[in-house]
Protein backbone atom coordinates (compact mmCIF):
# COMPACT_ATOMS: atom_id res chain seq x y z
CA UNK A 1 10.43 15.32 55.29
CA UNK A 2 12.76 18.19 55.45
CA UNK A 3 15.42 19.83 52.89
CA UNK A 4 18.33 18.49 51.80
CA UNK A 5 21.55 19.92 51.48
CA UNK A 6 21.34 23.84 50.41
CA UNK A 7 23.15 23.29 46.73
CA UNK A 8 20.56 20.79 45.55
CA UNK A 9 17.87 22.74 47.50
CA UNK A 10 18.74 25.96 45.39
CA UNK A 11 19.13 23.90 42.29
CA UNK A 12 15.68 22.46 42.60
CA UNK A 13 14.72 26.46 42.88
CA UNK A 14 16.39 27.26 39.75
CA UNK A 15 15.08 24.97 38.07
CA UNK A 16 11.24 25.82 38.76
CA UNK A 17 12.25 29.76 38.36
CA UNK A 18 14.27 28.97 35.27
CA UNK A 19 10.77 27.10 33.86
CA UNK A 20 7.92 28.95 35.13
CA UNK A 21 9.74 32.20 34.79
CA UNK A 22 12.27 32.33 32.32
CA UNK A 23 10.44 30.22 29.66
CA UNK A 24 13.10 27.61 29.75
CA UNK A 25 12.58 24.21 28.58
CA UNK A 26 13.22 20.48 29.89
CA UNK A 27 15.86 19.39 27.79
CA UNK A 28 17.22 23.01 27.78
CA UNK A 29 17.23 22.58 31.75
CA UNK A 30 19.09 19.20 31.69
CA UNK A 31 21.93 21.00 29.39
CA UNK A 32 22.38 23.37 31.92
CA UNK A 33 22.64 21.34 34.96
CA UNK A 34 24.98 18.67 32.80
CA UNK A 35 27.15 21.40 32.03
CA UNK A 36 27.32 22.93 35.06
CA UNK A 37 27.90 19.40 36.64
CA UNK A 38 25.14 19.26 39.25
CA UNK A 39 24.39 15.85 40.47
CA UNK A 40 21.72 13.80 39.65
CA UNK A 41 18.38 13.36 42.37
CA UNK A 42 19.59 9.10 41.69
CA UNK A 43 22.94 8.54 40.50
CA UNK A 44 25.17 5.23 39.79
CA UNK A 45 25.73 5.68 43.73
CA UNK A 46 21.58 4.99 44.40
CA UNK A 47 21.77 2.36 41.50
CA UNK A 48 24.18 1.34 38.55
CA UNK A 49 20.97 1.65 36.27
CA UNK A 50 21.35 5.11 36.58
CA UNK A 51 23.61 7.32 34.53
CA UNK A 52 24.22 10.34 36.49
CA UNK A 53 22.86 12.69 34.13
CA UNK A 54 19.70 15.30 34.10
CA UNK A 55 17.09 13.98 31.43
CA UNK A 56 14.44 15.87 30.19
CA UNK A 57 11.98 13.13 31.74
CA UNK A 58 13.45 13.67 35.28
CA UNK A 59 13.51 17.70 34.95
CA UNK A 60 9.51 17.08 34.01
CA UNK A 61 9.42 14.45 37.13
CA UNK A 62 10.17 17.45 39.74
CA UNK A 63 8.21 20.09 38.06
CA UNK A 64 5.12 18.54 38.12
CA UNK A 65 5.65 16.83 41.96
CA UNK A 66 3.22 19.11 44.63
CA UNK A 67 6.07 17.57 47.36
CA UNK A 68 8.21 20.75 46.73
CA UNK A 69 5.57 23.08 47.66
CA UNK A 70 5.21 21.45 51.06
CA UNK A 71 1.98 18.92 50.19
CA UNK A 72 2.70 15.14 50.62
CA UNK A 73 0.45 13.62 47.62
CA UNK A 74 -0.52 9.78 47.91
CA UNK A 75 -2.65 8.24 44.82
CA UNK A 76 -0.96 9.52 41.91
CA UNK A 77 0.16 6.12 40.41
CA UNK A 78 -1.64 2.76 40.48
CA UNK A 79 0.57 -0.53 41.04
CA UNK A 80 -2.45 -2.81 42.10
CA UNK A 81 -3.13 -5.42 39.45
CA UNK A 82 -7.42 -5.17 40.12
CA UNK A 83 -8.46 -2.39 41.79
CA UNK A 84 -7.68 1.14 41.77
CA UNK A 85 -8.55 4.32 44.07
CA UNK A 86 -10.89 6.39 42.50
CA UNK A 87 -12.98 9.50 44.40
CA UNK A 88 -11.79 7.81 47.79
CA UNK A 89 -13.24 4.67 47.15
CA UNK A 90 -11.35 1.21 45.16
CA UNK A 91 -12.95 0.48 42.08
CA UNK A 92 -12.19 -2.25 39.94
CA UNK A 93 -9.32 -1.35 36.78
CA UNK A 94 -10.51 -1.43 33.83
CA UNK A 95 -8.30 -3.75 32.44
CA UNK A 96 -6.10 -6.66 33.79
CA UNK A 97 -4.13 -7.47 31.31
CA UNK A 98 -2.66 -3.77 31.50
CA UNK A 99 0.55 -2.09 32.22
CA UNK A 100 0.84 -2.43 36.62
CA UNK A 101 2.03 0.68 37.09
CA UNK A 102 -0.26 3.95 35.38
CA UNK A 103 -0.82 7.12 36.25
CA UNK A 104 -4.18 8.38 38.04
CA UNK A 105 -6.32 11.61 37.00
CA UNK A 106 -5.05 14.16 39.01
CA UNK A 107 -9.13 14.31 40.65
CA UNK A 108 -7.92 10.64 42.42
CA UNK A 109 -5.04 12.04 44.11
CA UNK A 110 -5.11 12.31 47.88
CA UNK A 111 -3.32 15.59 49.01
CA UNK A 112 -2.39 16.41 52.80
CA UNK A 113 -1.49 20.40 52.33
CA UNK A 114 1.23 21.65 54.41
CA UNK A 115 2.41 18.24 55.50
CA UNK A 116 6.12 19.66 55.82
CA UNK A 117 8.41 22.32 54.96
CA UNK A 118 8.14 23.41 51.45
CA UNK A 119 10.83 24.23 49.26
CA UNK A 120 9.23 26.42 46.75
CA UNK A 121 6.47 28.84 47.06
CA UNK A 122 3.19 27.38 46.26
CA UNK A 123 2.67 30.51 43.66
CA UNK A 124 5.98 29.23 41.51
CA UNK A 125 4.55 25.47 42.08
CA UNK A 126 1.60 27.28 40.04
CA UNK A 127 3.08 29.17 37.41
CA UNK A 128 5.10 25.88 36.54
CA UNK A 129 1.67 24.21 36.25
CA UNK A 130 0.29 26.86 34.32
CA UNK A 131 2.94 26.95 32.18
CA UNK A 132 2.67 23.42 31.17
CA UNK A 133 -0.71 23.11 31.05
CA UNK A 134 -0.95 25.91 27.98
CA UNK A 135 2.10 24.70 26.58
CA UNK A 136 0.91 24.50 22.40
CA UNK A 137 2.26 20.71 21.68
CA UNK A 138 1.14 20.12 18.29
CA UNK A 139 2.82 21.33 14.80
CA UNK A 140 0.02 23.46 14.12
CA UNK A 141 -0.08 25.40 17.65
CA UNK A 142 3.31 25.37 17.44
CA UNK A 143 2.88 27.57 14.02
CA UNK A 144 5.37 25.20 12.33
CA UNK A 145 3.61 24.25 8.84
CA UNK A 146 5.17 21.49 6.96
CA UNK A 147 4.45 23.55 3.30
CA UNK A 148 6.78 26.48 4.76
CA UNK A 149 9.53 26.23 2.39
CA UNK A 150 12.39 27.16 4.75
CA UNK A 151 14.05 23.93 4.40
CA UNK A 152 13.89 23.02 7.88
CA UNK A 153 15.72 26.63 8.55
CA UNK A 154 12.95 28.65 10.21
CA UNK A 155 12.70 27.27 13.48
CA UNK A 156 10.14 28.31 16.04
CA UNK A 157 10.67 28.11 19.99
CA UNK A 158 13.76 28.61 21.92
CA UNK A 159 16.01 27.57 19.20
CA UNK A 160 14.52 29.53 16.75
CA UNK A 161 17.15 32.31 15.05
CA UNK A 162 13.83 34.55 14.72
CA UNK A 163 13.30 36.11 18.09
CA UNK A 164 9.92 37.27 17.48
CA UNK A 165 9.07 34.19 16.45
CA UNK A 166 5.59 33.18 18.65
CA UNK A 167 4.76 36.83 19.88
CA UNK A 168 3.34 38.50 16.72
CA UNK A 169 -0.14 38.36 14.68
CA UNK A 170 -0.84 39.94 11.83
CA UNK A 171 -3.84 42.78 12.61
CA UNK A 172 -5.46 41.94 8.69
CA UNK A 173 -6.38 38.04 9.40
CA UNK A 174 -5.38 37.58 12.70
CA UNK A 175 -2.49 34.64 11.70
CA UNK A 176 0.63 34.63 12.94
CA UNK A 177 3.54 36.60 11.87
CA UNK A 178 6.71 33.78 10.94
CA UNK A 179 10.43 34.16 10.10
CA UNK A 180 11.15 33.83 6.29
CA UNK A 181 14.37 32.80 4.83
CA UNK A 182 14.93 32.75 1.01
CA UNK A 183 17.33 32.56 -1.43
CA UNK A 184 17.76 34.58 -4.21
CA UNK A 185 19.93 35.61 -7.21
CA UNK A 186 22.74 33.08 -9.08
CA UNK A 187 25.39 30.73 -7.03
CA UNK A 188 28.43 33.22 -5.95
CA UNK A 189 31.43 31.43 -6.97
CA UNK A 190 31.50 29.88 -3.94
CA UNK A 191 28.85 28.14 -4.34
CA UNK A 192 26.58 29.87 -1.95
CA UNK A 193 23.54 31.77 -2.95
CA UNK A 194 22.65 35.63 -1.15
CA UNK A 195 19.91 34.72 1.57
CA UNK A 196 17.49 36.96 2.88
CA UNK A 197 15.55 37.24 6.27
CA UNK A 198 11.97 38.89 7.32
CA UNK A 199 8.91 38.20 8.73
CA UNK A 200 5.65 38.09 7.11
CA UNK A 201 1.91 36.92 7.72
CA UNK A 202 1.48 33.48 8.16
CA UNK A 203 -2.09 33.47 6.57
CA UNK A 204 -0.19 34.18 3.05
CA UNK A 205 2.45 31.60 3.54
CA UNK A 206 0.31 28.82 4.31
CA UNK A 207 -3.15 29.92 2.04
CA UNK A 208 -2.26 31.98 -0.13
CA UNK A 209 -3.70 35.83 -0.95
CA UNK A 210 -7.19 34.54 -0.67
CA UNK A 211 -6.32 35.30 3.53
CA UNK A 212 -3.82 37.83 3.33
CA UNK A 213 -0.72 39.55 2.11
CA UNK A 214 2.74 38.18 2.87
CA UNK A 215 3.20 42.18 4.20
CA UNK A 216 6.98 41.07 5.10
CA UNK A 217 8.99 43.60 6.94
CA UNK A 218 12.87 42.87 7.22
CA UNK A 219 14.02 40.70 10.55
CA UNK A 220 17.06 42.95 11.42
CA UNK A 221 14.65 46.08 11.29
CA UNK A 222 11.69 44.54 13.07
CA UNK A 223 14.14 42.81 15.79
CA UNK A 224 15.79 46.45 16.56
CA UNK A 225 12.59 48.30 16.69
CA UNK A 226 11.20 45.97 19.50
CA UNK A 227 14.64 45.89 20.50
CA UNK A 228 15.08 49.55 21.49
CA UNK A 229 11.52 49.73 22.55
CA UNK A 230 12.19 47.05 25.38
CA UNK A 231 15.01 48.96 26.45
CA UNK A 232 13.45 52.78 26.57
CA UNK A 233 10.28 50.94 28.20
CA UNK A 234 12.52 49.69 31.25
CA UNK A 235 14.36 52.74 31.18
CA UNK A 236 12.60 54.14 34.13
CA UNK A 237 13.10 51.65 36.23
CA UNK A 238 17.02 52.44 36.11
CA UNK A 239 17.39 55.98 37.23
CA UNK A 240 17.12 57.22 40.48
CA UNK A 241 14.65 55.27 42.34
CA UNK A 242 13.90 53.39 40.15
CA UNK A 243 13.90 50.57 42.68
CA UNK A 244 10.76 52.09 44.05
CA UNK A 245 8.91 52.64 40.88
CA UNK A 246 9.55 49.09 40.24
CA UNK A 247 7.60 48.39 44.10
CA UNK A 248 5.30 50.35 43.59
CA UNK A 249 4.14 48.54 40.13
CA UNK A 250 4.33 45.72 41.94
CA UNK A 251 2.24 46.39 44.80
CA UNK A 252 -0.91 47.75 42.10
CA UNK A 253 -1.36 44.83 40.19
CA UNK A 254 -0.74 42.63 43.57
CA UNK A 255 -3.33 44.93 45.05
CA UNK A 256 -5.57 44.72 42.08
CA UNK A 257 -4.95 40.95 41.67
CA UNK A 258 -5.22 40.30 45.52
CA UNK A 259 -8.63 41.77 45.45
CA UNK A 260 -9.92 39.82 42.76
CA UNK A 261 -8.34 36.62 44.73
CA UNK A 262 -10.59 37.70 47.74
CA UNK A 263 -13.53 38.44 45.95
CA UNK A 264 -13.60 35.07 44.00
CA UNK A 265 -12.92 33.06 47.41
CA UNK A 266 -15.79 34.95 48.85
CA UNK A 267 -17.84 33.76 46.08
CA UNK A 268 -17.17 30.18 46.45
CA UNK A 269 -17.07 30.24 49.87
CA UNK A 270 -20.99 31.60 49.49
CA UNK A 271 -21.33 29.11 47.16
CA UNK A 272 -19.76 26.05 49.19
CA UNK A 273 -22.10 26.93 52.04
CA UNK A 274 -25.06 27.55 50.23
CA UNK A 275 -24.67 24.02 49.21
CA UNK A 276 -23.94 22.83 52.57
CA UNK A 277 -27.40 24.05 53.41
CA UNK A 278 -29.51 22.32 50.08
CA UNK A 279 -27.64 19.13 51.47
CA UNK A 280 -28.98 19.71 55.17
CA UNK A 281 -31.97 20.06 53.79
CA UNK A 282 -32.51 17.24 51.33
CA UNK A 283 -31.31 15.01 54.31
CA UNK A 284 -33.38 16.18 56.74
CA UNK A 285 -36.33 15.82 54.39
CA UNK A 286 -35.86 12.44 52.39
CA UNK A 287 -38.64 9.88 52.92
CA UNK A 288 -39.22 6.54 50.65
CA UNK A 289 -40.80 7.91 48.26
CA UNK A 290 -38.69 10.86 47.11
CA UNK A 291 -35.29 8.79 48.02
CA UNK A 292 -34.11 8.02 44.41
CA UNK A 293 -34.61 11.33 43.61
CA UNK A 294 -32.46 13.04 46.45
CA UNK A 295 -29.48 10.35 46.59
CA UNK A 296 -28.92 11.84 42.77
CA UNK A 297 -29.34 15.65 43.73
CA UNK A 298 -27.02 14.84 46.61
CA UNK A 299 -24.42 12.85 44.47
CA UNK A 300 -24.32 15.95 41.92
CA UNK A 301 -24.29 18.48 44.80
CA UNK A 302 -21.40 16.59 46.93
CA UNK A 303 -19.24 16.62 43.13
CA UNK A 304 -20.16 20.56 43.04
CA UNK A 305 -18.88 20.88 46.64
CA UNK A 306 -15.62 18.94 45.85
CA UNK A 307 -15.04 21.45 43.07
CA UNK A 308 -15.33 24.52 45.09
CA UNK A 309 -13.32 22.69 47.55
CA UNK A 310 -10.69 22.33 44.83
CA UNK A 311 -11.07 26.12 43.56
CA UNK A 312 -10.54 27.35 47.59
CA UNK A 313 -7.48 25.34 47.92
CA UNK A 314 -6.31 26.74 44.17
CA UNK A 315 -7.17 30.17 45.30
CA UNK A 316 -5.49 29.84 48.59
CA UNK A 317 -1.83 28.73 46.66
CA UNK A 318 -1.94 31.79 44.16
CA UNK A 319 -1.88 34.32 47.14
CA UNK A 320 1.37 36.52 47.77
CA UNK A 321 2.99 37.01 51.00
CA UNK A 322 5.08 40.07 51.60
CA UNK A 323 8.28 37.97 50.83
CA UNK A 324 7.13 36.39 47.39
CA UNK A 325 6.73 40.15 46.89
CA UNK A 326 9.98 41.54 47.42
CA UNK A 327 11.74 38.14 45.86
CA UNK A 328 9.30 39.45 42.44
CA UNK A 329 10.79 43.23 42.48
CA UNK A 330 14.07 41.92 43.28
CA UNK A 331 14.03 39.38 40.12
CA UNK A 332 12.26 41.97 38.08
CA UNK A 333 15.07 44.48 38.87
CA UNK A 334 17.54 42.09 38.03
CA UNK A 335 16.28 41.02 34.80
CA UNK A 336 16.55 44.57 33.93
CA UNK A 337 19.55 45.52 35.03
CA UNK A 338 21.14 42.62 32.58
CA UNK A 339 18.61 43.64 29.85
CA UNK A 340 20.55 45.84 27.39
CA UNK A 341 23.33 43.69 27.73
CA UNK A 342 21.44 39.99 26.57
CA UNK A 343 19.14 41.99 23.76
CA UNK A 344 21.91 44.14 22.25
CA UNK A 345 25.22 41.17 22.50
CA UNK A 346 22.90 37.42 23.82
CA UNK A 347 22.79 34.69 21.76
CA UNK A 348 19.50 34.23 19.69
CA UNK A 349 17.89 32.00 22.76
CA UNK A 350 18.79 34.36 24.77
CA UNK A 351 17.15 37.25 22.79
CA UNK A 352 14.19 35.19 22.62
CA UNK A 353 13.75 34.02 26.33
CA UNK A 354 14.35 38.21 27.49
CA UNK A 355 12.08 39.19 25.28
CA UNK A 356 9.06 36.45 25.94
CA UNK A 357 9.42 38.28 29.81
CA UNK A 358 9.00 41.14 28.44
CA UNK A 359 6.40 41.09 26.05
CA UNK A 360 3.04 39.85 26.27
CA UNK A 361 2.00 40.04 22.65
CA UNK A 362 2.86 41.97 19.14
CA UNK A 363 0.63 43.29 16.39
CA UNK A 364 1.62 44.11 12.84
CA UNK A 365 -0.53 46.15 10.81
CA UNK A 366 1.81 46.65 7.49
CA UNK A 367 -0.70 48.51 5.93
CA UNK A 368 -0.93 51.30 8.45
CA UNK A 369 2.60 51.14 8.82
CA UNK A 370 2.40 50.36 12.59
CA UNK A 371 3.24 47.97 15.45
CA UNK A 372 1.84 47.94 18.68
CA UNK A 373 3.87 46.12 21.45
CA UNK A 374 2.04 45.14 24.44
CA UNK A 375 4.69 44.79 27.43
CA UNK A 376 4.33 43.59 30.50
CA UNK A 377 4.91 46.08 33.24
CA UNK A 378 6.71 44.01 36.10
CA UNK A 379 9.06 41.39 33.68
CA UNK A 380 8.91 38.64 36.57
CA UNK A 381 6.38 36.76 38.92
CA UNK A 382 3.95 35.74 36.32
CA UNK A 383 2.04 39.52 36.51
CA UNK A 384 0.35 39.96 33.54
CA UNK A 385 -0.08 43.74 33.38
CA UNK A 386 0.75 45.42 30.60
CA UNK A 387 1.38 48.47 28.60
CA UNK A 388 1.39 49.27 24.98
CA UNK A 389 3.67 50.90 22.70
CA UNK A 390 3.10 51.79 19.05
CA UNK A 391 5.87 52.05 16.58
CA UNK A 392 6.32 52.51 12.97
CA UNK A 393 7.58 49.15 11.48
CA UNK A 394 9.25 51.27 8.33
CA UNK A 395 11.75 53.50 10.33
CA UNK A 396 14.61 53.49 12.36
CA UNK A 397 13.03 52.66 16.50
CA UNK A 398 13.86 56.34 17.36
CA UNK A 399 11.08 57.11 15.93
CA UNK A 400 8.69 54.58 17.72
CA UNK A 401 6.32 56.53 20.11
CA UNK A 402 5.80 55.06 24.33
CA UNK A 403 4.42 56.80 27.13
CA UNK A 404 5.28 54.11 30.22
CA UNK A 405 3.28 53.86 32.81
CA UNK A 406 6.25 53.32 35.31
CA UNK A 407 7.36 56.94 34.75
């Protein structure tokens, strides 16, 4: 196993950092790559049943394979028509008269780590997981409520025209804040009817005053304040030395974050041996009479031991070496550098994906005439630290408020 060519290698790299990272999604990465005319992994040249083009199935096919990260994974499908590997053992399927080929709990799989050069660092290999574990999937996570009357217009995600759509709650009820659209006055002679745009709690749109108020506030208003707010925040980071403010940011919440890494493997490292120890000892001691009793202490114990085992290994991945580090402030710095330019003249989507790097979450409080913007203080590498500002929603942003930490 070693890497291919260096174009598809770095494609296969843009592709995790353009998911885990820049909040991109599968079909979104297949239009890229089809554009941009990258070939396929399998193309009509492999087999004429394939077309030569990037799917969203086989974007979602490399994300999710641990090969890229340098582990060679056996187990993770079942073709066997009556038995399957389960906990290292064959056990009979469930079913004969199934589909051959299914997919196996990820517990089944058998892993050899480090098995050959990896491609991507196991930390990215992560944040792709992570990111598409918590992934909201249904209508209602998605806040996308069929008695919205919008008519289909208000769209939420990375298509959606609101770019704040997904990062705001309202601080009354705790709902989300959603993009509005309505229509108002008589048809222009035209034919076309004066449209308006805000945001507004989500608790009124879907139930009514008995939750809350609809406490809009207009979108081009609310989108500039947390507009110029991302771009003062940053600010810092672009004067002189600026590169090693950014560092130093960096190297805090790695520090902070690298000590909590150590002191949760020392935990389950106590914990792992501790075990090791009740198993000794249940072995050593296990006569006739008490033998029904310890094979089911030591079945629960060895499934206890597997999980540390499993929380080590997990633990071991998320750890930074010095050159995940610098790649991080490097990305960060670049992401910033092109800020002003996607926020003030980007497309919507690209509005939307900046500011999701940027901002952890947003709270509107329409009643106290505020809203508090909690960003993140390194915009790349998955670091969650953050920093909040508070504006006034009612104003023009000058008048929005931010001591940054970075300064």
């Amino acid at each position: 196993m070693i890497p291919s060519s260096p174009d598809r290698v770095e494609v296969l790299r843009r592709i995790f950092n353009l998911y885990a990272q820049q909040g991109r999604g599968y079909k979104s990465l297949a239009e890229i790559l089809n554009t941009e005319g990258h070939p396929t992994p399998r193309g009509p040249q492999w087999s004429h049943i394939y077309s030569g083009s990037w799917t969203d199935t086989t974007i979602r096919a490399i994300l999710v394979n641990p090969i890229y990260a340098g582990d060679m994974v056996w187990n993770r499908r079942t073709d066997a028509r009556f038995h399957r590997i389960s906990d290292g053992h064959a056990v009979d399927r469930n079913s004969i008269h199934g589909a051959r080929l299914v997919p196996n709990d990820e517990k089944d799989w058998i892993i050899v780590s480090d098995s050959h050069p990896a491609i991507i660092t196991r930390r990215l290999f992560e944040q792709a997981k992570q990111r598409r574990e918590n992934n909201p999937s249904s209508i209602e996570q998605r806040g996308i409520n069929p008695r919205l009357k919008t008519q289909g217009k208000t769209w939420s995600g990375q298509r959606s025209r609101f770019i704040l759509s997904g990062l705001m709650t309202c601080a009354l009820c705790g709902n989300r804040y959603q993009g509005i659209t309505r229509t108002k006055g008589d048809e222009r002679s035209d034919g076309s009817r004066v449209k308006t745009s805000s945001y507004g709690c989500g608790g009124y749109i879907t139930k009514g005053n008995a939750v809350c108020q609809l406490n809009s506030i207009p979108q081009e208003d609310l989108e500039s304040i947390v507009i110029d707010a991302a771009l003062r925040f940053y600010q810092p980071y672009l004067a002189q030395n600026g590169t090693i403010k950014l560092a130093q940011a960096v190297r805090e919440q790695i520090g902070d974050e690298g000590q909590n890494i150590e002191q949760a493997r020392a935990r389950a490292q106590a914990e792992h041996e501790q075990i090791g120890k009740t198993i000794d000892n249940l072995l050593n001691n296990i006569t006739p009479v008490n033998r029904e009793y310890v094979d089911k202490r030591l079945k629960e114990l060895t499934a206890q031991r597997q999980q540390l085992e499993s929380r080590l290994e997990e633990l071991e991945r998320i750890s930074l070496s010095q050159a995940e580090i610098d790649t991080i402030v490097k990305d960060a710095m670049g992401f910033i550098t092109g800020l002003e330019p996607v926020l003030r003249e980007g497309l919507p989507q690209e509005k939307l994906l900046a500011l999701r790097q940027c901002i952890q979450h947003i709270t509107i409080s329409k009643p106290e005439n505020s809203v508090r913007i909690l960003f993140r203080l390194v915009p790349a590498g998955n670091l969650e630290s953050t920093q909040e500002v508070v504006g006034n929603p009612t104003v023009q942003s000058g008048c929005i408020v931010e001591t940054p930490r970075c300064e």
